[in-house]
C-alpha atoms as a PDB file:
ATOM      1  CA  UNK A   1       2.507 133.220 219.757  1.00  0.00           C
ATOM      2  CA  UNK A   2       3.427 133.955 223.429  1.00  0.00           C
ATOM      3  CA  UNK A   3       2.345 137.804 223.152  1.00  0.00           C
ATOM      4  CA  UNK A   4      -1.526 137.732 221.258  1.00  0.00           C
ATOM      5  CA  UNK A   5      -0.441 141.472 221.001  1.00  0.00           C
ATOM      6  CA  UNK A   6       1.057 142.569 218.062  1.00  0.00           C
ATOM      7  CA  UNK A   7       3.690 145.268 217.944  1.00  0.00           C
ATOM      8  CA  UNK A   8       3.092 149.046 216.315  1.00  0.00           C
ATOM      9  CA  UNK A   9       2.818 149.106 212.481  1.00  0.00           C
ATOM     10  CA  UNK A  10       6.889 149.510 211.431  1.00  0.00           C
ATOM     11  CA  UNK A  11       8.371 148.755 214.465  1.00  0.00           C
ATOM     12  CA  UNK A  12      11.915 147.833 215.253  1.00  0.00           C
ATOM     13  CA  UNK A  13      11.773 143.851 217.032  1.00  0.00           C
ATOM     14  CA  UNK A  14      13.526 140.815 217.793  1.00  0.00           C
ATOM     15  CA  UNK A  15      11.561 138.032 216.545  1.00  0.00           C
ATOM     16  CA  UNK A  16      11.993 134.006 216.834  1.00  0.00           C
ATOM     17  CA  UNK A  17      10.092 131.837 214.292  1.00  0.00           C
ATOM     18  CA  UNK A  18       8.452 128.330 214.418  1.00  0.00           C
ATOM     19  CA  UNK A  19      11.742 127.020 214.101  1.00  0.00           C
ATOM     20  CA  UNK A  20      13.533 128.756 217.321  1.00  0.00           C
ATOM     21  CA  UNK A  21      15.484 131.095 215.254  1.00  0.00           C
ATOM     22  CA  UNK A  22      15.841 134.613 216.265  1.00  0.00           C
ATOM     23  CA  UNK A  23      15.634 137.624 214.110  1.00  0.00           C
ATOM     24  CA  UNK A  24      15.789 141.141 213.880  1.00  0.00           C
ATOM     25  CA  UNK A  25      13.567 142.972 211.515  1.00  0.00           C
ATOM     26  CA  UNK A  26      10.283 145.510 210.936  1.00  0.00           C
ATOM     27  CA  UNK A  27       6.218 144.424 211.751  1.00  0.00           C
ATOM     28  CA  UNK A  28       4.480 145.400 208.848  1.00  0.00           C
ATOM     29  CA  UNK A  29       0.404 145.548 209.848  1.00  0.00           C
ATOM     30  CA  UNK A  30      -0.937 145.824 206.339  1.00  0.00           C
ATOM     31  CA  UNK A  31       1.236 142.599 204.940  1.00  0.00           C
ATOM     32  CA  UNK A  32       0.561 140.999 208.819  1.00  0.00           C
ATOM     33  CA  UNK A  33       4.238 139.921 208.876  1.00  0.00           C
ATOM     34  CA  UNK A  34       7.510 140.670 209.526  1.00  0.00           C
ATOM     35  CA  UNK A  35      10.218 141.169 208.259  1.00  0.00           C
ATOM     36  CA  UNK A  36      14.362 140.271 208.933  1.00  0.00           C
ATOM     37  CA  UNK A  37      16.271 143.139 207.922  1.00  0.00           C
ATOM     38  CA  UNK A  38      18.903 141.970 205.448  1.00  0.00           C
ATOM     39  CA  UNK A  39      21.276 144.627 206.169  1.00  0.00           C
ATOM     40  CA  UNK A  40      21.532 146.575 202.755  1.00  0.00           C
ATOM     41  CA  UNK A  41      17.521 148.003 202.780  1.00  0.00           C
ATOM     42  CA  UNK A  42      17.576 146.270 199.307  1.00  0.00           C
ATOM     43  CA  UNK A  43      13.974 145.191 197.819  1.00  0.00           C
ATOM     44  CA  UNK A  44      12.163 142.841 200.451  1.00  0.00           C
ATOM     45  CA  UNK A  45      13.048 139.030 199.166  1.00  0.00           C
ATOM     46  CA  UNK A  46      10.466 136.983 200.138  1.00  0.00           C
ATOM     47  CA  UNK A  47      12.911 134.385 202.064  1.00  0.00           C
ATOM     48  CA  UNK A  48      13.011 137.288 204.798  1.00  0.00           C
ATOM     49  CA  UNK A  49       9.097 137.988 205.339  1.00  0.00           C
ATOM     50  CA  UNK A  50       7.814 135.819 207.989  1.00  0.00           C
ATOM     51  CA  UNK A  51       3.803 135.608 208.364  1.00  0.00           C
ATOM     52  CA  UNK A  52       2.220 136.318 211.888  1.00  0.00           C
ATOM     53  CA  UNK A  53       0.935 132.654 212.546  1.00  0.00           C
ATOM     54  CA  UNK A  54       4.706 132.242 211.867  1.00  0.00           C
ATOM     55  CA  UNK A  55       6.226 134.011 214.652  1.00  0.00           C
ATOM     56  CA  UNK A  56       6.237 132.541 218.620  1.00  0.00           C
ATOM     57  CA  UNK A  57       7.356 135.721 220.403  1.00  0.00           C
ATOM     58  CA  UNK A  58       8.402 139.382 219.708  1.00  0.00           C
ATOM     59  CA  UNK A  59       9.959 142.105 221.688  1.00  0.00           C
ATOM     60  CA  UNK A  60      10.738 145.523 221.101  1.00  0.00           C
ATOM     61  CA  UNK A  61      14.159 147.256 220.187  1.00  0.00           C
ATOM     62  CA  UNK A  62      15.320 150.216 220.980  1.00  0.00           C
ATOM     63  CA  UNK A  63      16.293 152.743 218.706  1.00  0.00           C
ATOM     64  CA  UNK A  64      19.587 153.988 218.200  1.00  0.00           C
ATOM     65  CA  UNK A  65      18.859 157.640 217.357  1.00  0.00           C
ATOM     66  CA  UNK A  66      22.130 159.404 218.900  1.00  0.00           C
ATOM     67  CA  UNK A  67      25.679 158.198 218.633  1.00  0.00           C
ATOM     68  CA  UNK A  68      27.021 156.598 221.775  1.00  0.00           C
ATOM     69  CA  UNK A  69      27.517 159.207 224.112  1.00  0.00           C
ATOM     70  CA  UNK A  70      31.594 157.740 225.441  1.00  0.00           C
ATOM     71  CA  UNK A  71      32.553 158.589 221.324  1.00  0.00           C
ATOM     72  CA  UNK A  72      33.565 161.741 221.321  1.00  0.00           C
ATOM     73  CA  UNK A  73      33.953 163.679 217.441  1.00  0.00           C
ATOM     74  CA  UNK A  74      36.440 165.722 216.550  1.00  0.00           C
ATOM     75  CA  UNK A  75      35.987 167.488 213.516  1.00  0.00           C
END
């Protein structure tokens, strides 16, 4: 792996595997993997949990806590 630094425990990242494929997913510290988020937050299949020694770079991704601010509700 490129960073020997591991992200925060739970933490939203972009990950690419052994095999050059890019993901998006959750580091989970106590399994030491991560994880591809499968879109529906349905019971972790273990097709989409990807070991450390697995994984040749990570970054962080931001959050998306607020809606973006051009979109304008009208209630």
């Amino acid at each position: 792996m490129k960073n020997k630094q591991l992200p925060e425990d739970q933490a939203l990242v972009l990950f690419t595997d052994i095999n050059g494929i890019p993901r998006e997913g959750l580091y989970k510290k106590g399994s030491k993997a991560f994880v591809e988020a499968i879109g529906d937050e349905g019971p972790e299949d273990t097709g989409n949990i990807y070991p450390e020694e697995d994984i040749v770079s990570w970054e962080y991704l931001e959050k998306k806590d607020s809606p973006n601010s051009d979109i304008m509700v009208i209630l």
